[in-house]
Protein backbone atom coordinates (compact mmCIF):
# COMPACT_ATOMS: atom_id res chain seq x y z
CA UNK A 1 42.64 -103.14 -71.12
CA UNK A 2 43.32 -98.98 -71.97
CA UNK A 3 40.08 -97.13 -72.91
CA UNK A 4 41.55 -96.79 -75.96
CA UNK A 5 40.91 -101.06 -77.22
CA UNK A 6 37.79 -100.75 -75.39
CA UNK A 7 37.12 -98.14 -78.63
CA UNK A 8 37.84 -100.53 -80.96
CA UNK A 9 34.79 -102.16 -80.30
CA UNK A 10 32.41 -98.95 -80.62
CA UNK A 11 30.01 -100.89 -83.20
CA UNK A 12 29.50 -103.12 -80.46
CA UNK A 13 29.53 -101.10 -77.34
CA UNK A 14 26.72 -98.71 -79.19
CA UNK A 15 24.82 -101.66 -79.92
CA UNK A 16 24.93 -102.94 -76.89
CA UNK A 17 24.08 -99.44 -75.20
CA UNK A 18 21.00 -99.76 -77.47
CA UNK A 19 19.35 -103.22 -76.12
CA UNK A 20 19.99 -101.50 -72.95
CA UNK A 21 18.11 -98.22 -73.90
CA UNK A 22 15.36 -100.24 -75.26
CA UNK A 23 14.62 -102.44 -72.32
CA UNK A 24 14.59 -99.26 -69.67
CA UNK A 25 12.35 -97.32 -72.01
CA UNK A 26 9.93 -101.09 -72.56
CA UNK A 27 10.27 -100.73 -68.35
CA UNK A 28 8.85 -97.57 -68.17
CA UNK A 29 5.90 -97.50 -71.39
CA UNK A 30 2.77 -98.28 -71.01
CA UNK A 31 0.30 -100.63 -72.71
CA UNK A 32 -0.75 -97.70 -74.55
CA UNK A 33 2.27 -96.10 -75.11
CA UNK A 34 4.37 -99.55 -76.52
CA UNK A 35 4.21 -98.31 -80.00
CA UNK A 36 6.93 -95.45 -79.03
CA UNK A 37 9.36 -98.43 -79.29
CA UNK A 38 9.02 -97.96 -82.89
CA UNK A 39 10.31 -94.60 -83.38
CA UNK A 40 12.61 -95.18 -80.20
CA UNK A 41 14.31 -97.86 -82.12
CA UNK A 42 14.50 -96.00 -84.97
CA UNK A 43 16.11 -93.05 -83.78
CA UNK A 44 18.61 -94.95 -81.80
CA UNK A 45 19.89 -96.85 -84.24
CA UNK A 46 19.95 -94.13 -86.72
CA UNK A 47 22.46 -92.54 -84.28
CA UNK A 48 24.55 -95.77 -83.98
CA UNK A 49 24.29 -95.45 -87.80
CA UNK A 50 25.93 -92.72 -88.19
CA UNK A 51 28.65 -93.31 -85.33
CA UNK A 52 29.51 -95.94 -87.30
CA UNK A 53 30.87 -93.89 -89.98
CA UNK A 54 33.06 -91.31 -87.85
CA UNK A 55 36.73 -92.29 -88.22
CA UNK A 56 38.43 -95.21 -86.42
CA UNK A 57 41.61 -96.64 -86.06
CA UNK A 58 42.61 -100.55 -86.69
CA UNK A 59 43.74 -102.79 -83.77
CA UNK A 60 42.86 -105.93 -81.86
CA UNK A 61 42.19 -106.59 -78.53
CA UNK A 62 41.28 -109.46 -76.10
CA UNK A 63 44.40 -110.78 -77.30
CA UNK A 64 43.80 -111.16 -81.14
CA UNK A 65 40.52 -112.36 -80.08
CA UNK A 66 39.19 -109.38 -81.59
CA UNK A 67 40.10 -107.52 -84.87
CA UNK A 68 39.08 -104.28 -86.44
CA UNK A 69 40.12 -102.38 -89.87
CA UNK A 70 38.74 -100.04 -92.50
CA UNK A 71 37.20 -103.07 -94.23
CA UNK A 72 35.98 -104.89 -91.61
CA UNK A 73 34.38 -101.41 -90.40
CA UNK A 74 32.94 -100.69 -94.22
CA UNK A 75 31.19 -103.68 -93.93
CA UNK A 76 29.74 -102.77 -90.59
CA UNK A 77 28.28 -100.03 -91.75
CA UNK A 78 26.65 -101.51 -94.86
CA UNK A 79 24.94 -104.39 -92.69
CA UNK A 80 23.84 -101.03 -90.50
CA UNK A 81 22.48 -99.37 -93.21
CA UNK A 82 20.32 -102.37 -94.48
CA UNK A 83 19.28 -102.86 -90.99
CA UNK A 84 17.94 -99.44 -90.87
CA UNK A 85 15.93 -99.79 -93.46
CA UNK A 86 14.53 -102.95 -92.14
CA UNK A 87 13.67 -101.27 -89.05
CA UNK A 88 11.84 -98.47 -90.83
CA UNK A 89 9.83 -100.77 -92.93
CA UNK A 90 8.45 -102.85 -89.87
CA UNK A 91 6.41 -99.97 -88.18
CA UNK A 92 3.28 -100.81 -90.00
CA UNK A 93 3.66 -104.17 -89.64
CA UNK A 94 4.77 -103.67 -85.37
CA UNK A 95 1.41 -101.58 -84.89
CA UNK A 96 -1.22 -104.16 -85.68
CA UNK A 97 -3.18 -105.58 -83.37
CA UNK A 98 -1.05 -108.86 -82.91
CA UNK A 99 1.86 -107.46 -82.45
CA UNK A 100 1.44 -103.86 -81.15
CA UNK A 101 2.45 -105.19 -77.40
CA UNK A 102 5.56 -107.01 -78.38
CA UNK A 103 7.09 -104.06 -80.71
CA UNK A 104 10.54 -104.16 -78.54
CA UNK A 105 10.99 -107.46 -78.50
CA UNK A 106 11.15 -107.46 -82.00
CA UNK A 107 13.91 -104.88 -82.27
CA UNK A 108 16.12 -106.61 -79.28
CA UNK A 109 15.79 -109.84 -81.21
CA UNK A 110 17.29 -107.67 -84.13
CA UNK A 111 20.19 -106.14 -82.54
CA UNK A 112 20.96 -108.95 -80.56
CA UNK A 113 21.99 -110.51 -84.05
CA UNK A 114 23.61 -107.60 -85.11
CA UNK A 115 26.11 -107.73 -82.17
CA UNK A 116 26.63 -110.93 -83.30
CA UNK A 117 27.06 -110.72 -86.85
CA UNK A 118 29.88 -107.99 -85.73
CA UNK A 119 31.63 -110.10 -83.33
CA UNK A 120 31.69 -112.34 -86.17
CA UNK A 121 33.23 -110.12 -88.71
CA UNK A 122 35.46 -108.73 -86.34
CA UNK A 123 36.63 -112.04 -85.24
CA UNK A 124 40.44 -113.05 -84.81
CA UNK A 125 40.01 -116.53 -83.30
CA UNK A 126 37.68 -119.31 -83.82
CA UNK A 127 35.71 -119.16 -80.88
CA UNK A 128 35.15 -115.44 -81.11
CA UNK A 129 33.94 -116.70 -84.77
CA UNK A 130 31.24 -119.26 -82.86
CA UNK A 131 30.17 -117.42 -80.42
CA UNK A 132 29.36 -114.44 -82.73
CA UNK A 133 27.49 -116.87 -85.60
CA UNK A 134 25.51 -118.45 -83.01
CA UNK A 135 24.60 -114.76 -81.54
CA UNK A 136 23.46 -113.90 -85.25
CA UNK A 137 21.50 -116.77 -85.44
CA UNK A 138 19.16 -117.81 -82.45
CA UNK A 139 17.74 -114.79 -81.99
CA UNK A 140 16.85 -114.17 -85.80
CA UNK A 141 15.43 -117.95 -85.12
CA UNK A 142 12.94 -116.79 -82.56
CA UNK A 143 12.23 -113.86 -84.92
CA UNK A 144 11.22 -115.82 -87.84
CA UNK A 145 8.39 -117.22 -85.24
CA UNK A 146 7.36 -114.05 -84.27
CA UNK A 147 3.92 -114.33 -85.37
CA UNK A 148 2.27 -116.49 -82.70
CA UNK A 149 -1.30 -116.95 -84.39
CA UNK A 150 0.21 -118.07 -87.88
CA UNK A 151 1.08 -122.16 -87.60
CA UNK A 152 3.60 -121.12 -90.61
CA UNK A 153 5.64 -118.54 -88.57
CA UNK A 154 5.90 -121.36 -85.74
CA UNK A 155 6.81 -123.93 -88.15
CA UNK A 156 9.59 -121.22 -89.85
CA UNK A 157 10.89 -121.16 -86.47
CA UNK A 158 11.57 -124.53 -85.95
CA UNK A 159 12.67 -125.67 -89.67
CA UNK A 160 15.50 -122.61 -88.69
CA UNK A 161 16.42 -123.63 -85.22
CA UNK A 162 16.91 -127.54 -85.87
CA UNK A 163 19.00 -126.93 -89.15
CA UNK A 164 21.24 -124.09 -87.31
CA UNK A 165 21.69 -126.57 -84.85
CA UNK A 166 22.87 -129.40 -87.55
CA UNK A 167 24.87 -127.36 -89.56
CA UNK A 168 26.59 -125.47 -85.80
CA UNK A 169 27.24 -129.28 -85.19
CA UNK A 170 28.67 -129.73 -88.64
CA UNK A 171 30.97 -126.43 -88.15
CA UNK A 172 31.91 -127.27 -84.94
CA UNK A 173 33.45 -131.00 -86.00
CA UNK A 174 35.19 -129.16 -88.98
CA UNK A 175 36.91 -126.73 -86.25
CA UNK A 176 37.32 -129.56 -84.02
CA UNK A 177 39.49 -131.30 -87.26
CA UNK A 178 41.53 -128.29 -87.47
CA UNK A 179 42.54 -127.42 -84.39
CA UNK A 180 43.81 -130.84 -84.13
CA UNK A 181 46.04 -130.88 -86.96
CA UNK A 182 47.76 -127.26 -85.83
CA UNK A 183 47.09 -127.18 -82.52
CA UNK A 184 46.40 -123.11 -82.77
CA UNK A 185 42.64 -121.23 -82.75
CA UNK A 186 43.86 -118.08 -83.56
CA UNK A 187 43.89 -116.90 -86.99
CA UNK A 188 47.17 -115.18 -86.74
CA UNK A 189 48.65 -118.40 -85.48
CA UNK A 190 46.89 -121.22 -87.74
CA UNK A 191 49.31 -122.63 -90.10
CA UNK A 192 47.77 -125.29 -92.52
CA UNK A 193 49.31 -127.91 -95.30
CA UNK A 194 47.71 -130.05 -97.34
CA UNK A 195 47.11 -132.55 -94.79
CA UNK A 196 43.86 -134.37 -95.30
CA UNK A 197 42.54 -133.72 -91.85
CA UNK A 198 42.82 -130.20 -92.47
CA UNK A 199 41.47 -130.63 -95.87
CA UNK A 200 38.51 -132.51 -94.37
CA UNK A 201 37.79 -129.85 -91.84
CA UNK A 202 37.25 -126.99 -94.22
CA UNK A 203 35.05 -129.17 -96.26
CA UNK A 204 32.99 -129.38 -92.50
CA UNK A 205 33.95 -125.69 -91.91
CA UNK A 206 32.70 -124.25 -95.17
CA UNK A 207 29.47 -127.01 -95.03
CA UNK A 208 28.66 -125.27 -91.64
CA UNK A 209 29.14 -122.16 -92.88
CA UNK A 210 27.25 -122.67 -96.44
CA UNK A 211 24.01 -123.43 -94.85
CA UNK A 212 23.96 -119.65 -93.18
CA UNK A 213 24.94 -118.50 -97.13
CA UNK A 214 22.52 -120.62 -98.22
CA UNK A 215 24.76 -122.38 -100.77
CA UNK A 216 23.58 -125.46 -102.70
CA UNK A 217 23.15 -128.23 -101.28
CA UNK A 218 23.12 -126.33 -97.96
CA UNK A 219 19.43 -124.55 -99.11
CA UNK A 220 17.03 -126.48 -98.46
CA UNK A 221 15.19 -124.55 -95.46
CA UNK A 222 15.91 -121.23 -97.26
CA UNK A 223 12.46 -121.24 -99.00
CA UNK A 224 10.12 -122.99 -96.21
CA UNK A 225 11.59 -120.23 -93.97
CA UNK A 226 11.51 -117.48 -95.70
CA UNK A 227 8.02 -118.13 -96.84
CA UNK A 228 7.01 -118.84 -92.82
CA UNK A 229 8.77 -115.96 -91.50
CA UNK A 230 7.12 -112.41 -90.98
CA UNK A 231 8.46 -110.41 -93.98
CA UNK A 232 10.47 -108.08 -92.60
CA UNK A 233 12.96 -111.39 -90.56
CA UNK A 234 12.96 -112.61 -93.76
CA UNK A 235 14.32 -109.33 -95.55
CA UNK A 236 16.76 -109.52 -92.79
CA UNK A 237 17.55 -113.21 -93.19
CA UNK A 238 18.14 -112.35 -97.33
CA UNK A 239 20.43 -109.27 -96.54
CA UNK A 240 22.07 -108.68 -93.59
CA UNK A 241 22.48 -112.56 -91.94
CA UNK A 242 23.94 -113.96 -95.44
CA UNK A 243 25.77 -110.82 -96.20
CA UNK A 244 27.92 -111.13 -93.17
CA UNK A 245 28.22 -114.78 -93.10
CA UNK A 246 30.27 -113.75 -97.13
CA UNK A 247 31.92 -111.27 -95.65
CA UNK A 248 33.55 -113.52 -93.38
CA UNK A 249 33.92 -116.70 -95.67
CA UNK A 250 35.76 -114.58 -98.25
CA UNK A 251 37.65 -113.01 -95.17
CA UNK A 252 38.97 -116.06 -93.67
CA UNK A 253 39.86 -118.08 -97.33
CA UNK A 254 42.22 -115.22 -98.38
CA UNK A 255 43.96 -114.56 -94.96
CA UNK A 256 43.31 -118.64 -93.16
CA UNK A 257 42.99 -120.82 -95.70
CA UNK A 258 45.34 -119.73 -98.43
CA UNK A 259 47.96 -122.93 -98.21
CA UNK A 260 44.52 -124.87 -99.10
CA UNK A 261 43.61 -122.64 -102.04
CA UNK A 262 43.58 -125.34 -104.69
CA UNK A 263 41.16 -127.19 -102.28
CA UNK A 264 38.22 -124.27 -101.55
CA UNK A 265 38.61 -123.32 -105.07
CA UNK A 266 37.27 -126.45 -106.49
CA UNK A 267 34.78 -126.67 -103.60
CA UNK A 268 33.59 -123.14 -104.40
CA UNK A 269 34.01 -123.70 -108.45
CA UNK A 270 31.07 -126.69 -108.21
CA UNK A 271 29.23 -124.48 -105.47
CA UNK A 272 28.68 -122.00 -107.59
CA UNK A 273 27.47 -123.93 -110.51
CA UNK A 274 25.17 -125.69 -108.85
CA UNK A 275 23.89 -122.81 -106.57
CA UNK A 276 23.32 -120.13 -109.03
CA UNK A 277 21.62 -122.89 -111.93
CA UNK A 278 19.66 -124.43 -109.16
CA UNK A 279 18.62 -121.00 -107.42
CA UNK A 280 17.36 -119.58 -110.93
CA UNK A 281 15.61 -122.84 -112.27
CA UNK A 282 13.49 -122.70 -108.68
CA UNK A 283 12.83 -119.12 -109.06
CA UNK A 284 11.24 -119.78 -112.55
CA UNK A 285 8.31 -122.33 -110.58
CA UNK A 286 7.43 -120.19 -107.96
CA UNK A 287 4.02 -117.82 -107.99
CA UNK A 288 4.23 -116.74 -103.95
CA UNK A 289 6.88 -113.36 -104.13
CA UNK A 290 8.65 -114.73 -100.59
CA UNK A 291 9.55 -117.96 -101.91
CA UNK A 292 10.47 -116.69 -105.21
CA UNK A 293 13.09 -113.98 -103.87
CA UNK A 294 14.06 -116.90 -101.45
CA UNK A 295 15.09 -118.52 -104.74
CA UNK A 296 16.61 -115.66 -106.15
CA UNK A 297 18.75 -114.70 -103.04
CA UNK A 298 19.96 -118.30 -103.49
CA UNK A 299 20.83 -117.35 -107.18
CA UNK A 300 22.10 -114.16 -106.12
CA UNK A 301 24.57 -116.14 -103.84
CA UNK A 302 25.90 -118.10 -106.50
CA UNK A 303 26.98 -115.05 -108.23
CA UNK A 304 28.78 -113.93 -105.09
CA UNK A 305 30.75 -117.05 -105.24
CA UNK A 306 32.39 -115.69 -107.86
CA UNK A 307 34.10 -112.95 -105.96
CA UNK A 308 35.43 -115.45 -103.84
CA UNK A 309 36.78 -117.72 -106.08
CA UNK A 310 39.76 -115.53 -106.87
CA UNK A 311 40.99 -115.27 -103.13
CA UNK A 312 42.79 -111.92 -104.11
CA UNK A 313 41.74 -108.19 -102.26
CA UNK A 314 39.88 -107.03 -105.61
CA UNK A 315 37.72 -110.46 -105.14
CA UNK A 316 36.46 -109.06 -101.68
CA UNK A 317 35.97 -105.85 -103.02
CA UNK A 318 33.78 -107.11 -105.51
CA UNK A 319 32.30 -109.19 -102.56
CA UNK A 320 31.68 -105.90 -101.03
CA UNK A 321 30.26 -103.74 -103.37
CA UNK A 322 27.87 -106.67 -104.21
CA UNK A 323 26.42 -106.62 -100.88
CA UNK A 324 26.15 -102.77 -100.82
CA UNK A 325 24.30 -103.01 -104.04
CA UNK A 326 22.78 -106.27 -102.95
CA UNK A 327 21.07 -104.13 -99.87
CA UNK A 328 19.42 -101.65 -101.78
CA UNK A 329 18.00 -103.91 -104.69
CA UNK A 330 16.59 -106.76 -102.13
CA UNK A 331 15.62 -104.17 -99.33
CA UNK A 332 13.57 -102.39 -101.78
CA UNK A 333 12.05 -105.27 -103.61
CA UNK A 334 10.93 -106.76 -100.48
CA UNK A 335 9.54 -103.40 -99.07
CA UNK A 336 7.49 -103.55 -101.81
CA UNK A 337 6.27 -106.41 -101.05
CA UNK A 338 5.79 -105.35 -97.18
CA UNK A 339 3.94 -102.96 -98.28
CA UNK A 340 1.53 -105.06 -100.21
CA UNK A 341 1.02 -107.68 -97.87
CA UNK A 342 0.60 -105.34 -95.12
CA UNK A 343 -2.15 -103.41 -96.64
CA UNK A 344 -4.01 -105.98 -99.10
CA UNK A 345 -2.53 -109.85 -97.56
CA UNK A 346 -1.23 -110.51 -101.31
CA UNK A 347 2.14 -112.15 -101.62
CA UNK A 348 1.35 -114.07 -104.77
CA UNK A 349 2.47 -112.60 -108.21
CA UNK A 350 -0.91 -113.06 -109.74
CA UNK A 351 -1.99 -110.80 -107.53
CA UNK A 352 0.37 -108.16 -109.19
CA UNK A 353 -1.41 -108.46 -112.08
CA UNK A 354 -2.18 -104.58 -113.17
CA UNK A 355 -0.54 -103.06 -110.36
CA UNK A 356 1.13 -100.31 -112.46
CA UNK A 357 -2.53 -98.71 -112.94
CA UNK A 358 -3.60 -98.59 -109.52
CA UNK A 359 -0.33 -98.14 -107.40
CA UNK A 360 2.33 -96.53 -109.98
CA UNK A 361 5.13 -95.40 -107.66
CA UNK A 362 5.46 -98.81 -106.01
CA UNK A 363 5.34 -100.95 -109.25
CA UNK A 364 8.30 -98.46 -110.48
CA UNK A 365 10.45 -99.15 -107.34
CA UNK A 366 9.51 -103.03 -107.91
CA UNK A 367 10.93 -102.67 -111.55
CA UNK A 368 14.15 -101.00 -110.73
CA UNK A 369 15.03 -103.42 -107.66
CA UNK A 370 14.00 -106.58 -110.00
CA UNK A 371 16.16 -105.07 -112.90
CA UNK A 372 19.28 -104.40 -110.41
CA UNK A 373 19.14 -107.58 -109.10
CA UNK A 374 18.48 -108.76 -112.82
CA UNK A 375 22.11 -107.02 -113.31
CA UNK A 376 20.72 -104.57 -115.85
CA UNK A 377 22.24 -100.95 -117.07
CA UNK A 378 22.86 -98.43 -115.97
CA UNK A 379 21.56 -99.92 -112.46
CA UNK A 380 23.92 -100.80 -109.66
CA UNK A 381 23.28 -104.80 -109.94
CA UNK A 382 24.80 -104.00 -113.51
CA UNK A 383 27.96 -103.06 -112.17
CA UNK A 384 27.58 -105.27 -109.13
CA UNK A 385 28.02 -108.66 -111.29
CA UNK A 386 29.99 -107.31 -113.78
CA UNK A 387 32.75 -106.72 -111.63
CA UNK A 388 32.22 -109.96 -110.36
CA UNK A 389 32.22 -111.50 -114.17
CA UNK A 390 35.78 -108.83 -114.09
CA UNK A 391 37.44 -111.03 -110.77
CA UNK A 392 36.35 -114.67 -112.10
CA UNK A 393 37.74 -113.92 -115.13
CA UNK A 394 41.27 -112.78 -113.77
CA UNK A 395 41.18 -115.49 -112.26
CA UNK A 396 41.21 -117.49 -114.81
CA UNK A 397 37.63 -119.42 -114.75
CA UNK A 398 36.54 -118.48 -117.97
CA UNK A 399 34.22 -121.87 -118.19
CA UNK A 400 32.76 -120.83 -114.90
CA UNK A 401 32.18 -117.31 -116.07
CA UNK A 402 30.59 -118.41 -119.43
CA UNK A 403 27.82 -120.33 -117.20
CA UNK A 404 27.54 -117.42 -114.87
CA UNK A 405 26.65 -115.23 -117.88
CA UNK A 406 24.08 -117.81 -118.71
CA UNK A 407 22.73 -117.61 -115.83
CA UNK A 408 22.26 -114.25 -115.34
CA UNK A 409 20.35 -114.08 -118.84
CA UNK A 410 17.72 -116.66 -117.30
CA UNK A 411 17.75 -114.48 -114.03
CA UNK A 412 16.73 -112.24 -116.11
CA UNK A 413 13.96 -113.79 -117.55
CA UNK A 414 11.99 -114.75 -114.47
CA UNK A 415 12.66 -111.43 -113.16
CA UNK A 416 10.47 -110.25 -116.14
CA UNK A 417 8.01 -111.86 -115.22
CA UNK A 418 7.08 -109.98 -112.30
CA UNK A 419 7.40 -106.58 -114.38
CA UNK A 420 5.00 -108.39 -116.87
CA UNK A 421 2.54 -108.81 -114.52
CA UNK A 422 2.90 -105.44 -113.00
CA UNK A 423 2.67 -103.23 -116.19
CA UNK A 424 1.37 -105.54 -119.19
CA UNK A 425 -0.70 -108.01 -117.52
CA UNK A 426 -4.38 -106.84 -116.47
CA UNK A 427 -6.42 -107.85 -113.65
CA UNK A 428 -10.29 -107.47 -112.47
CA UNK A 429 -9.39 -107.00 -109.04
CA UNK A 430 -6.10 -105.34 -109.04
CA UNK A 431 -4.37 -104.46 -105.43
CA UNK A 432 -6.62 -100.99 -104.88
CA UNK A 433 -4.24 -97.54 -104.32
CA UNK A 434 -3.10 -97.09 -101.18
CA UNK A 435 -0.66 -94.62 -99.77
CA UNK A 436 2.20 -96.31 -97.36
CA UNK A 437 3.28 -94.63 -94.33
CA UNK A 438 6.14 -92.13 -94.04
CA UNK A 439 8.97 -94.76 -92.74
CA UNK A 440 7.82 -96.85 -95.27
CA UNK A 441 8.41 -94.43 -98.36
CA UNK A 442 11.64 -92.93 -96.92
CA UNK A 443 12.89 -96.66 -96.91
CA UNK A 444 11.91 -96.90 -100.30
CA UNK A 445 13.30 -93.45 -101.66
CA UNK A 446 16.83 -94.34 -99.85
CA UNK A 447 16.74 -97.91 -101.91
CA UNK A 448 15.80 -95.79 -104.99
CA UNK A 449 18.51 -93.47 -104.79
CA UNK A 450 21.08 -95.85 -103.81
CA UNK A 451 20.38 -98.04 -106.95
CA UNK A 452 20.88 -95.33 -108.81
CA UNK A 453 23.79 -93.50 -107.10
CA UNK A 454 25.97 -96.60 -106.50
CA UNK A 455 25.69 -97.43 -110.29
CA UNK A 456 26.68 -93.85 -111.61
CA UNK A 457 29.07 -93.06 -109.10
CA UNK A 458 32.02 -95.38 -110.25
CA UNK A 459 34.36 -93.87 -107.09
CA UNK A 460 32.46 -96.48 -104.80
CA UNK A 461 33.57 -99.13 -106.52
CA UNK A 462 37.62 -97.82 -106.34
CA UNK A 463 37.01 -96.47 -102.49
CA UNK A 464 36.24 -99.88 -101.88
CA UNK A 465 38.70 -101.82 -103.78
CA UNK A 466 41.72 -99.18 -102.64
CA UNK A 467 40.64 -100.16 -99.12
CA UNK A 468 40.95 -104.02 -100.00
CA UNK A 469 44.28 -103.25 -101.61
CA UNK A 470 45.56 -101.33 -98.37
CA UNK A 471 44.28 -104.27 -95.84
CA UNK A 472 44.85 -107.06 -97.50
């Protein structure tokens, strides 16, 4: 192997050379000096950040195992970037008394999944694929029980664990079917027909993959663990797990599954019905903020579906651009809600009630991420679905993007409900003014801004889709 592959894999190699920083410098801190971890972290993977944008050149190594190009590196860096912010919005949370000792384990556990989730986009071969979905998930799964004196964060834990394992099982039969039938595990290599083994083992395939997507009927942990989790996992869980498990489902139907196109899109077509009526009609019930963006990011995957349904390159760069967008509006909404529940222990939405007149700036970066997600102008989200509405209907699903549209307009509604009880709603015992700290409200602002930006600069949108077009 020439130095040269071994470069393909800088995401990787830098992320790898940070677990390694981080367990030397957890060697050599002491009890009192743990919570340097925090800005240690930080400032590490700020500079794998921003290596992650210097220019690269496509290739595979491993022979095919591994596969990089522009897009697969764009979407890299956006799962970097939300991670970031994650990691800036858990100091706070890292330096209380529960948790002030364990501060790197938290951020290993993190970029232990990241290497994964980039071994899985960057995969060329189905047990590359495995190996890097199962190195995303268990260590997010011992994460989400990261508080060890809450019986929730325990039982978060295990609801995750057991249904990774069923649905890995599920996958795993579904590649077991396929291999069968064509004998290959490369992607390069795979050739499929309509035979109904091969059929059958997407239906397993995608079912395995669904859950991680959390695609009805493959939801139903999604709101038990969100709700368990420490905030901040779950953030992570909303953005950066299910944005590269899409990522890689849209990847693999337009250049694997293709010959069984009529197949996934029916599959898909009822997916998304279900997912974004039965995400939205949840979200209307709930009163505790965790469970209801649980619901939402279940709606918000629905939408996403959309993208996919078209199998074409400006489908995935629609798929794309969601998720960029998608980071921002979640990452901020849920930072606000860090924030909260940090400082006060609220999580319920009554307990917004009159926010706006104690705590202005934070009810106004609540607003804009509900209203992006919410898809309205001139936000990003806006843009976001309607360029999604833009692929379904060149495809052709014009029934499917009527009900989207519907949809959205009752996202839309409990969306406003939040904002109602933030500005209109008053309270006796509103959440007192408070002032986060400094990693907190630079998270923020960069969520802020990139709402904004994304939606007013159009050229994202065509950078992304011209780099689609090239690749694919």
């Amino acid at each position: 192997m020439t130095v040269q592959e071994l470069l393909l894999m800088r995401h990787e190699w830098a992320l790898i050379a940070g677990v390694l920083i981080l367990l030397v410098l957890e060697l050599n801190f002491s009890e009192e000096q743990k919570s340097k971890s925090i800005i240690s972290a930080v400032v590490i993977f700020t500079i794998i950040t921003l290596l992650g944008f210097l220019p690269a050149e496509s290739g595979s190594t491993f022979g095919g195992m591994y596969v990089t190009d522009p897009v697969r590196l764009l979407m890299k860096n956006i799962l970097n970037l939300g991670v970031l912010i994650i990691f800036l919005q858990a100091g706070s949370w890292l330096q209380t008394k529960n948790n002030y000792n364990r501060v790197t384990e938290f951020y290993l556990l993190m970029l232990s999944s990241v290497i994964g989730a980039n071994f899985m986009i960057s995969a060329g071969h189905f047990l590359m694929f495995y190996l890097g979905l199962e190195l995303l998930t268990i260590p997010i799964t011992a994460a989400a029980s990261y508080d060890q004196y809450k019986s929730k964060s325990a039982e978060a834990g295990i609801k995750l664990i057991l249904s990774s394992a069923f649905s890995s099982a599920i996958l795993l039969f579904g590649l077991s079917m396929l291999y069968g039938s064509t004998g290959e595990m490369y992607f390069s290599e795979v050739r499929f027909s309509n035979d109904l083994i091969q059929v059958l083992g997407f239906v397993f395939f995608f079912s395995g993959l669904g859950f991680k997507i959390s695609i009805v009927p493959f939801h139903l942990w999604t709101a038990d663990v969100y709700e368990g989790s420490p905030t901040n996992v779950t953030s992570y869980l909303s953005v950066v797990s299910k944005g590269a498990a899409i990522f890689v489902l849209v990847l693999l139907l337009i250049n694997l599954f293709e010959p069984l196109r009529l197949v996934w899109q029916q599959v898909i077509y009822g997916t998304a019905i279900f997912t974004m009526t039965i995400g939205n009609l949840f979200a209307i019930r709930q009163q505790n903020l965790k469970r209801f963006l649980a619901f939402s990011s279940i709606a918000q995957a629905g939408f996403i579906l959309l993208g996919v349904i078209g199998g074409s390159a400006l489908g995935m760069a629609t798929v794309i651009y969601f998720v960029l967008v998608y980071v921002f509006s979640n990452l901020a909404a849920f930072g606000v809600v860090i924030a909260i529940e940090q400082y006060a222990g609220k999580v319920n939405m009554a307990d917004y009630n009159g926010l706006y007149k104690t705590n202005p700036r934070l009810s106004l970066v609540m607003m804009l991420a509900l209203f992006s997600l919410a898809g309205i102008p001139p936000l990003a989200g806006f843009f976001g679905k309607f360029f999604l509405f833009t692929a379904v209907a060149a495809s052709g699903f014009y029934i499917l993007l009527f009900i989207a549209v519907l949809n959205a307009v009752i996202s839309l509604y409990y969306y406003l409900l939040v904002v109602k009880a933030m500005f209109i709603s008053k309270s006796e015992s509103p959440v007192p003014y408070f002032q986060s700290d400094y990693p907190t409200r630079i998270a923020l602002s960069a969520c802020v801004i990139g709402i904004i930006v994304i939606g007013f600069y159009s050229p994202v949108f065509e950078y992304i889709k011209q780099l689609c077009l090239i690749s694919f």
